[in-house]
C-alpha atoms as a PDB file:
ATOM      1  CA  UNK A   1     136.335 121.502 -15.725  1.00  0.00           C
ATOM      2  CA  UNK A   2     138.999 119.356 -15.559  1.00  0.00           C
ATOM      3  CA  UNK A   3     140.208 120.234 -12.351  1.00  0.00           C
ATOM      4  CA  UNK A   4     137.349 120.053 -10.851  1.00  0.00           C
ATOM      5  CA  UNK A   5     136.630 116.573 -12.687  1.00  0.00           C
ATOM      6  CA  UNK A   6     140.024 115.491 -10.818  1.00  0.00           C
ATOM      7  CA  UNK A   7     138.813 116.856  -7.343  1.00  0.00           C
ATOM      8  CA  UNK A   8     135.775 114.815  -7.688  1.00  0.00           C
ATOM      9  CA  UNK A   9     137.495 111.574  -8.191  1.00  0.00           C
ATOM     10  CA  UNK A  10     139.958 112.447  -5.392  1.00  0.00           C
ATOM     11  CA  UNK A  11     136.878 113.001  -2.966  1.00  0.00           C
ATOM     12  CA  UNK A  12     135.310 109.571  -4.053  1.00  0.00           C
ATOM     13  CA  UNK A  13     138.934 107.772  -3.581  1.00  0.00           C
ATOM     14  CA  UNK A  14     138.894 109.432  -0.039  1.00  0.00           C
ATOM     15  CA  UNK A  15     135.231 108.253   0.621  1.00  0.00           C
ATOM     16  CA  UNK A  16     136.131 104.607  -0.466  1.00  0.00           C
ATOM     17  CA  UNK A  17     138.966 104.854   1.453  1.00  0.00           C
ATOM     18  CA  UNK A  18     136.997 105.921   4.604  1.00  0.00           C
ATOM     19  CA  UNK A  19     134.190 103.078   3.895  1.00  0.00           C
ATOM     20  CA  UNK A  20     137.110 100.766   3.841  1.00  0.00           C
ATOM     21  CA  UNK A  21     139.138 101.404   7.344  1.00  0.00           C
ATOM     22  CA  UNK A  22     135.422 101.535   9.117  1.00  0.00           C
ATOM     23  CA  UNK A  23     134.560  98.187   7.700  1.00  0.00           C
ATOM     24  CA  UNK A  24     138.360  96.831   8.522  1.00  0.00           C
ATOM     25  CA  UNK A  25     137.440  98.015  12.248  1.00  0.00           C
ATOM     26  CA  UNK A  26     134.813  97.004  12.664  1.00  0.00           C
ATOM     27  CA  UNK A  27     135.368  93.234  11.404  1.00  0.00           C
ATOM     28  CA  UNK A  28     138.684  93.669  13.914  1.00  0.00           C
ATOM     29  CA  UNK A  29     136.476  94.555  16.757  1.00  0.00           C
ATOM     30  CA  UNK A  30     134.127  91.244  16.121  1.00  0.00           C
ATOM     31  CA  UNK A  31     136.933  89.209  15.379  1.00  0.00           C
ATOM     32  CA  UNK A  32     138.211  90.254  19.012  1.00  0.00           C
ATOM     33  CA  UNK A  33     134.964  89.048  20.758  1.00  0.00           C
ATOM     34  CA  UNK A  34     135.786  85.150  20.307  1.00  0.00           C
ATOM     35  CA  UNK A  35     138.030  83.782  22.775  1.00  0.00           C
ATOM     36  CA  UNK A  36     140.937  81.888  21.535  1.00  0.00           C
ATOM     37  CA  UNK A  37     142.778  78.486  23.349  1.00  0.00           C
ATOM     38  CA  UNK A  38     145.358  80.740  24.978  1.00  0.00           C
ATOM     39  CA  UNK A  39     142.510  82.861  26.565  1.00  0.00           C
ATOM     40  CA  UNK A  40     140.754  79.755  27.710  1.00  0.00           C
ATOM     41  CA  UNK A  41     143.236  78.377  29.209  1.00  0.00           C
ATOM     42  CA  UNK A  42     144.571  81.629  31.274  1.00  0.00           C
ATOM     43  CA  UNK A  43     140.991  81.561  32.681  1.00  0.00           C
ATOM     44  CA  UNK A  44     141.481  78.006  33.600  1.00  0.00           C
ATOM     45  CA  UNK A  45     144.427  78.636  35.248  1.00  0.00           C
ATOM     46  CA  UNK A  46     143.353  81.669  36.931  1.00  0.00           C
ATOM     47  CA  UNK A  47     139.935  80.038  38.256  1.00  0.00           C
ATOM     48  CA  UNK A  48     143.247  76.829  39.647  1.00  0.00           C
ATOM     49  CA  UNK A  49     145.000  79.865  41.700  1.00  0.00           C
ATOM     50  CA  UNK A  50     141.452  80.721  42.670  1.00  0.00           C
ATOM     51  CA  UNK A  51     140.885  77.668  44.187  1.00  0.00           C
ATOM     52  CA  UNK A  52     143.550  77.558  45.916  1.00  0.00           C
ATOM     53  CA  UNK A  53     143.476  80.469  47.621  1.00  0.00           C
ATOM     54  CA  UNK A  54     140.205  79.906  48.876  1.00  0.00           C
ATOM     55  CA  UNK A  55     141.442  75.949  50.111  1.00  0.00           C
ATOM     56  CA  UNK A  56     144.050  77.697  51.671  1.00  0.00           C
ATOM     57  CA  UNK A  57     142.470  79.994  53.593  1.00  0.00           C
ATOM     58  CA  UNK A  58     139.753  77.269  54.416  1.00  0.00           C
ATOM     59  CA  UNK A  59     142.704  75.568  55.930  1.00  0.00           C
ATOM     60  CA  UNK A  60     143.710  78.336  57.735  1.00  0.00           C
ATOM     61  CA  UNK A  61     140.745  79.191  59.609  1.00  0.00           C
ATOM     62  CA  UNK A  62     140.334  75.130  60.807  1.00  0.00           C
ATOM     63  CA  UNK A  63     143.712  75.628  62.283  1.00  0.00           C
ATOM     64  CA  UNK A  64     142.623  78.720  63.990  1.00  0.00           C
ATOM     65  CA  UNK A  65     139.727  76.974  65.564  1.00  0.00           C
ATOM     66  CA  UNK A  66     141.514  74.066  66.372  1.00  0.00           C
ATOM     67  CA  UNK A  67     143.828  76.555  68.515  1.00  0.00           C
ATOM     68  CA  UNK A  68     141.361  78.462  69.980  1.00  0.00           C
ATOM     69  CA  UNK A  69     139.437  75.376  71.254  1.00  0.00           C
ATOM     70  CA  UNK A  70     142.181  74.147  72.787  1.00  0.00           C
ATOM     71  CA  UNK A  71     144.192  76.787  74.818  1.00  0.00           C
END
């Protein structure tokens, strides 16, 4: 009786235990969703290069007509 007394409490620590590292995850995972300064501001400087890729290539293409209007 005792033993089994002793397995009983072991299976309730493991259950608890269990309970614990899905609750842990999942307050991790919603915790993850929020976007901090350091993410904000890598978007901001990725939307910059964006920008200037697409001036640049803006650019580009004027110069190209430019040229082929005049040869």
């Amino acid at each position: 009786m005792k033993v089994l007394l002793e397995n009983l409490k072991s299976t309730q620590s493991s259950k608890i235990l269990v309970a614990f590292f899905i609750v842990a995850s999942a307050v991790f995972a919603v915790s993850g969703c929020e976007k901090g300064p350091a993410e904000k501001a890598g978007e901001r400087i990725d939307q910059g290069v964006e920008n200037a890729k697409e001036a640049y290539q803006e650019g580009v293409e004027e110069v190209q007509d430019e040229m082929d209007d005049h040869s």
